[in-house]
N, C-alpha and C. Protein backbone atom coordinates (compact mmCIF):
# COMPACT_ATOMS: atom_id res chain seq x y z
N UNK A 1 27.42 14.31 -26.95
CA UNK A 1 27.81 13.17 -26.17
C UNK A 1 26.59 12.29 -25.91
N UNK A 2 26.71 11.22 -26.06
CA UNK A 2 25.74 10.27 -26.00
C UNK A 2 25.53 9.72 -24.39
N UNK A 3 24.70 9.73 -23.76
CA UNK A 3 24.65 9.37 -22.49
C UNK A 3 23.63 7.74 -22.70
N UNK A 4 23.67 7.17 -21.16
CA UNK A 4 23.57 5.97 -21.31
C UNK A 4 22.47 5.92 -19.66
N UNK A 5 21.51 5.80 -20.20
CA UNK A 5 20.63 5.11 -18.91
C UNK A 5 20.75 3.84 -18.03
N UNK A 6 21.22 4.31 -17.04
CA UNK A 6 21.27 2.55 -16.29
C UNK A 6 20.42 1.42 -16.46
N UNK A 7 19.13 1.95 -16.77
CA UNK A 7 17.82 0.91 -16.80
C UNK A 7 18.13 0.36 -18.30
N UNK A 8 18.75 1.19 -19.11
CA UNK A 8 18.81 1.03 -20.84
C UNK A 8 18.65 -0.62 -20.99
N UNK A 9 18.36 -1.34 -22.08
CA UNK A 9 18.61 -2.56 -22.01
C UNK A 9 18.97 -3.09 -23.98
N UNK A 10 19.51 -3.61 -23.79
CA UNK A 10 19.67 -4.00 -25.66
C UNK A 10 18.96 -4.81 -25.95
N UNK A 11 17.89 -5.51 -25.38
CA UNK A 11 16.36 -6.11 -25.37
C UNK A 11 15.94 -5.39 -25.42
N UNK A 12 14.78 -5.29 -26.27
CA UNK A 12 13.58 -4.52 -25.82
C UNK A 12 12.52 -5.13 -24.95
N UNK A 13 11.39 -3.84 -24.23
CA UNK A 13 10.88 -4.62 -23.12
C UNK A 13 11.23 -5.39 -22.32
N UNK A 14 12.38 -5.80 -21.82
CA UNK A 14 13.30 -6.28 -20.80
C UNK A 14 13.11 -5.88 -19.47
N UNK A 15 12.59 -6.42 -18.53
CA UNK A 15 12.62 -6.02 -16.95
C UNK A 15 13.47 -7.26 -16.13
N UNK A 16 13.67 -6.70 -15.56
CA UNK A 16 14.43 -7.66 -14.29
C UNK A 16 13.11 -7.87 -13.41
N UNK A 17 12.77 -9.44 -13.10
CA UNK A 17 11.80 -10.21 -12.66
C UNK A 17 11.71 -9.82 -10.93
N UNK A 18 12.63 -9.34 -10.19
CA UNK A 18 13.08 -8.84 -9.19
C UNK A 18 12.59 -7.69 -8.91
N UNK A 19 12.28 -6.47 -9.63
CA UNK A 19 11.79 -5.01 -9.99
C UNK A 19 10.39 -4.88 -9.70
N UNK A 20 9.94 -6.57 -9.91
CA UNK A 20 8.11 -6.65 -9.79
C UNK A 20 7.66 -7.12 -9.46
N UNK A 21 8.24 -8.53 -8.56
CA UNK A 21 8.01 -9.28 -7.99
C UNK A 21 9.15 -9.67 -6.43
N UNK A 22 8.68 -8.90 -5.76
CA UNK A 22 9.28 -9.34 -4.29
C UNK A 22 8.96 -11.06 -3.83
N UNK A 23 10.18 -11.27 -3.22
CA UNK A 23 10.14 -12.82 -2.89
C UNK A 23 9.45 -13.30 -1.63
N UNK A 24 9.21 -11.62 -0.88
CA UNK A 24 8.37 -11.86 0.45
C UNK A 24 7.02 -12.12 0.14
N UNK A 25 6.37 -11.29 -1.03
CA UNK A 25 5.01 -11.25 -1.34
C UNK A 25 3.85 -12.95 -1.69
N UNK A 26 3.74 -12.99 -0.40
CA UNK A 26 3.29 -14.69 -0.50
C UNK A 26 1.58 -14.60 -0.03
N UNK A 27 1.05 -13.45 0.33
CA UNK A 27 -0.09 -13.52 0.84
C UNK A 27 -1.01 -12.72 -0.04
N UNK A 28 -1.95 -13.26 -0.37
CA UNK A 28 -3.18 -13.05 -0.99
C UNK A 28 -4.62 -12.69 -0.42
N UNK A 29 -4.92 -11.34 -0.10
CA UNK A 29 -6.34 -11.21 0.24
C UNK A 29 -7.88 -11.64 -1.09
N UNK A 30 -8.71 -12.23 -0.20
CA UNK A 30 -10.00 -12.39 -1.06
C UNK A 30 -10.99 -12.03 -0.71
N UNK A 31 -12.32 -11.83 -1.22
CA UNK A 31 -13.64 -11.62 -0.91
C UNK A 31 -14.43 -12.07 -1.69
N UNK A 32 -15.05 -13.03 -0.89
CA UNK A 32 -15.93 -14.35 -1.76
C UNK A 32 -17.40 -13.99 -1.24
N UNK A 33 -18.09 -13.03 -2.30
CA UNK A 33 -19.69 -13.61 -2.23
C UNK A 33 -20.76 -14.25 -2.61
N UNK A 34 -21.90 -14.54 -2.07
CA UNK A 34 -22.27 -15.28 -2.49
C UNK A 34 -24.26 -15.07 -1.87
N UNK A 35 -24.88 -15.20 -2.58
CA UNK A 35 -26.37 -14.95 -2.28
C UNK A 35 -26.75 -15.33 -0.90
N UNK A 36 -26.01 -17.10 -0.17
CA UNK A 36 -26.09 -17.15 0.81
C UNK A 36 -24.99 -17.45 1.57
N UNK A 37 -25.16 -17.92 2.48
CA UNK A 37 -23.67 -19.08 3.48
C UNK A 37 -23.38 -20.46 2.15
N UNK A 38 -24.45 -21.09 1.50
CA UNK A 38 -23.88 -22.55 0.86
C UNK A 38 -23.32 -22.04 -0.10
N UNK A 39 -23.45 -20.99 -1.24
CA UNK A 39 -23.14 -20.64 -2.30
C UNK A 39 -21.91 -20.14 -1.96
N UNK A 40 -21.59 -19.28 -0.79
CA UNK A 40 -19.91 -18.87 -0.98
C UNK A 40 -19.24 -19.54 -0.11
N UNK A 41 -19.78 -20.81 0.36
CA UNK A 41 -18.60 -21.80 1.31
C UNK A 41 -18.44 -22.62 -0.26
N UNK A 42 -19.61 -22.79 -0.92
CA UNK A 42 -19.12 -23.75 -2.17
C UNK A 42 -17.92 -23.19 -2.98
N UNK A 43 -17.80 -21.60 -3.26
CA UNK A 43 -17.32 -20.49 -3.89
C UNK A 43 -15.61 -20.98 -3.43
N UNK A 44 -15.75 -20.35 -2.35
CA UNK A 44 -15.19 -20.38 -0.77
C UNK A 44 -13.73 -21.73 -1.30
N UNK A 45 -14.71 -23.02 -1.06
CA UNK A 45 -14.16 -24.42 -1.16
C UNK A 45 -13.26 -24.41 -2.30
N UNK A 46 -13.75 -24.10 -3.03
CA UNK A 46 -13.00 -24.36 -4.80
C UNK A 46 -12.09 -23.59 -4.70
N UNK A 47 -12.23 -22.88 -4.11
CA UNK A 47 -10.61 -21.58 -4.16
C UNK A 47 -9.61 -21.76 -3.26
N UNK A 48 -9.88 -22.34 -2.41
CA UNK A 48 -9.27 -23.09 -1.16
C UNK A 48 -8.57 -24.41 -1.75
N UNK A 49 -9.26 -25.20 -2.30
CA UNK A 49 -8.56 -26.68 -2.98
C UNK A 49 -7.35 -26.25 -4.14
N UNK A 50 -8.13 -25.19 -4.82
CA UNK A 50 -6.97 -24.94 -5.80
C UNK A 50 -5.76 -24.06 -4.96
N UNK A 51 -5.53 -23.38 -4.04
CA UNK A 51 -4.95 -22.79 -3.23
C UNK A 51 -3.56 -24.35 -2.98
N UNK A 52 -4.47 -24.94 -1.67
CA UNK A 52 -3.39 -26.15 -1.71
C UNK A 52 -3.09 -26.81 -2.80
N UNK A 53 -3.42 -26.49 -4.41
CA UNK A 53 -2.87 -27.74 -5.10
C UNK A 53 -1.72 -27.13 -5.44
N UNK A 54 -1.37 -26.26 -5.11
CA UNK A 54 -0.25 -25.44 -5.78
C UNK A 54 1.15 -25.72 -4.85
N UNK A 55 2.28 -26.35 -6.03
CA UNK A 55 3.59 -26.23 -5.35
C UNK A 55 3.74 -27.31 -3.70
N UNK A 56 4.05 -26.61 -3.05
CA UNK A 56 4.32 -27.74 -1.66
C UNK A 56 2.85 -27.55 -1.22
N UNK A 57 1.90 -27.40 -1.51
CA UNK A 57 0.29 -27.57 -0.85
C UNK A 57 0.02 -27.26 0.61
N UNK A 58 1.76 -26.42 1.03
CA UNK A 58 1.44 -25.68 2.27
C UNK A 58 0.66 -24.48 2.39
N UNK A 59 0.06 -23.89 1.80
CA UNK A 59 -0.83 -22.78 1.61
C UNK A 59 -1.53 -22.42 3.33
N UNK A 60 -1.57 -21.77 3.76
CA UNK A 60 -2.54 -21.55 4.78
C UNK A 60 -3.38 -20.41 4.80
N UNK A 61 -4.56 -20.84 4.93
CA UNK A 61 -5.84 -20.09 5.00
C UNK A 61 -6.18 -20.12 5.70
N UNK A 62 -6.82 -18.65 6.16
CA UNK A 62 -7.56 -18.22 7.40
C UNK A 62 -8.50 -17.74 6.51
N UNK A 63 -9.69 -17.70 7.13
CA UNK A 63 -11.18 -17.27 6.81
C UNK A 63 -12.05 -16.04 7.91
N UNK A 64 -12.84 -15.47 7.53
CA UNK A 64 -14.09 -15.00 8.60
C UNK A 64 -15.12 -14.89 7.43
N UNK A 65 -16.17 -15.19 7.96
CA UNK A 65 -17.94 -15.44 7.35
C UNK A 65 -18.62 -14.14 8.09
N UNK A 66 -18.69 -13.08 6.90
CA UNK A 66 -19.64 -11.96 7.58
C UNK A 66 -20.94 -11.86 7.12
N UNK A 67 -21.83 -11.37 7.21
CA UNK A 67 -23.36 -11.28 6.72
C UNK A 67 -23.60 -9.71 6.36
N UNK A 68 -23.48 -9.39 5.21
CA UNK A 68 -24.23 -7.78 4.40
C UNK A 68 -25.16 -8.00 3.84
N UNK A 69 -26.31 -7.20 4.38
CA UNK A 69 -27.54 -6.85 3.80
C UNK A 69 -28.03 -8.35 3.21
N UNK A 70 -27.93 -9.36 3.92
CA UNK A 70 -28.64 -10.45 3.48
C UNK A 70 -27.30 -11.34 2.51
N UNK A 71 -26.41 -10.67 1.85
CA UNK A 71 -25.61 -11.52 1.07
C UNK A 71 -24.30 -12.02 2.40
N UNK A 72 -24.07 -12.99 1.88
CA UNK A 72 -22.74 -13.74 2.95
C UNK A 72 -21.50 -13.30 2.17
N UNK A 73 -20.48 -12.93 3.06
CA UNK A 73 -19.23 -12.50 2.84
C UNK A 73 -18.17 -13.46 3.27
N UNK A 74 -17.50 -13.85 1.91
CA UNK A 74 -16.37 -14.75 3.21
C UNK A 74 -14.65 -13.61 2.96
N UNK A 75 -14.18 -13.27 3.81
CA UNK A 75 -12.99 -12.67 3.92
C UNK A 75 -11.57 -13.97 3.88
N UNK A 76 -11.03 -14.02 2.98
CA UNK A 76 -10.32 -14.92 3.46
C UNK A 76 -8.38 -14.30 3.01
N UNK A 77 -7.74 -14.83 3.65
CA UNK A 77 -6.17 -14.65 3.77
C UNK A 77 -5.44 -15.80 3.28
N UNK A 78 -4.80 -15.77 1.73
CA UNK A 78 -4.32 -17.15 1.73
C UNK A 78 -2.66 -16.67 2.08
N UNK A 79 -1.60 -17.66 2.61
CA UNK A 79 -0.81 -17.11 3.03
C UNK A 79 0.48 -18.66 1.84
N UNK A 80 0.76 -18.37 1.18
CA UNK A 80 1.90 -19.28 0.21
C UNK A 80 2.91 -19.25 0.35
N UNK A 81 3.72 -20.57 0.44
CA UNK A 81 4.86 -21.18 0.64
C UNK A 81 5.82 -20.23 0.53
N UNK A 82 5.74 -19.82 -0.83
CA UNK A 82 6.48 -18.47 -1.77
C UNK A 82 6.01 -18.05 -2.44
N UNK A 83 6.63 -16.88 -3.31
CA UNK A 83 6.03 -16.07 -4.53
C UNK A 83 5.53 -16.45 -5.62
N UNK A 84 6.47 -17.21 -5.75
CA UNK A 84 6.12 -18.23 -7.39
C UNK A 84 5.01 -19.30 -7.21
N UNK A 85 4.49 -19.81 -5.95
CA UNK A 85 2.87 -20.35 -5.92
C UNK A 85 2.08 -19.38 -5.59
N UNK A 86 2.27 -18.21 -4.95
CA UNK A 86 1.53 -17.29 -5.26
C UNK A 86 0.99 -16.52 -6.95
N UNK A 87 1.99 -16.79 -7.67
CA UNK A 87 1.89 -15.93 -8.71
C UNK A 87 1.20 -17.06 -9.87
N UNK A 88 1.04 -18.29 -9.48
CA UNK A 88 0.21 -19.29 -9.90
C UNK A 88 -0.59 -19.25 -9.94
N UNK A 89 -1.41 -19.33 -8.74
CA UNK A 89 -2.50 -19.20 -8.52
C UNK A 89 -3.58 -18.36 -8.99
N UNK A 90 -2.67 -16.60 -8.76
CA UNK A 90 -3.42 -15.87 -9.40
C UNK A 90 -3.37 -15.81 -10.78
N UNK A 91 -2.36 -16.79 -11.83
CA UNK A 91 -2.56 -16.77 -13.13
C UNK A 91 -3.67 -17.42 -13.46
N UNK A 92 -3.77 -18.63 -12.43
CA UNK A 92 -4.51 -19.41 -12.82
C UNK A 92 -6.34 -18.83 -13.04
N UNK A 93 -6.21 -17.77 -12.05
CA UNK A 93 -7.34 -17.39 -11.54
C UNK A 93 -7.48 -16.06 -12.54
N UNK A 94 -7.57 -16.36 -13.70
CA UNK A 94 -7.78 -15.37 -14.95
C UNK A 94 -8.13 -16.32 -15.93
């Protein structure tokens, strides 16, 4: 008897876009360093602009600026409209 897997698909490599991508998942952690404070606010900036260019350019970012062993740390939280400017961004960012 031939049995039949629920997941089976008559595509191959076929996933349901739903399986891997949650529609809540809108927030993005980062860690931007940089030799000093100008080098990773510059770092910092560019990732931030491309952040809002995406989709409705509601993006919101929160930041904190820490200091290790002499290098500057920026921690930042980007928080996106939705999933699908989230999943932009980070394509873009490859």
């Amino acid at each position: 008897m031939n049995q039949k897997d629920q997941y089976e698909s008559l595509a191959c490599n076929c996933v349901d876009v739903g399986t891997l991508i949650s529609e809540d998942d809108t927030q993005l952690a980062l860690e931007i360093r940089g030799d000093d404070i100008a080098t990773a606010q510059e770092k910092f900036s560019q990732i931030e602009k491309k952040a809002r260019s995406i989709g409705s350019g509601k993006c919101a970012v929160q930041s904190e600026i820490l200091n290790d062993n002499g290098f500057t740390i920026i921690k930042a939280m980007l928080d996106f409209d939705c999933t699908a400017e989230k999943l932009i961004f980070e394509m873009q960012q490859r």
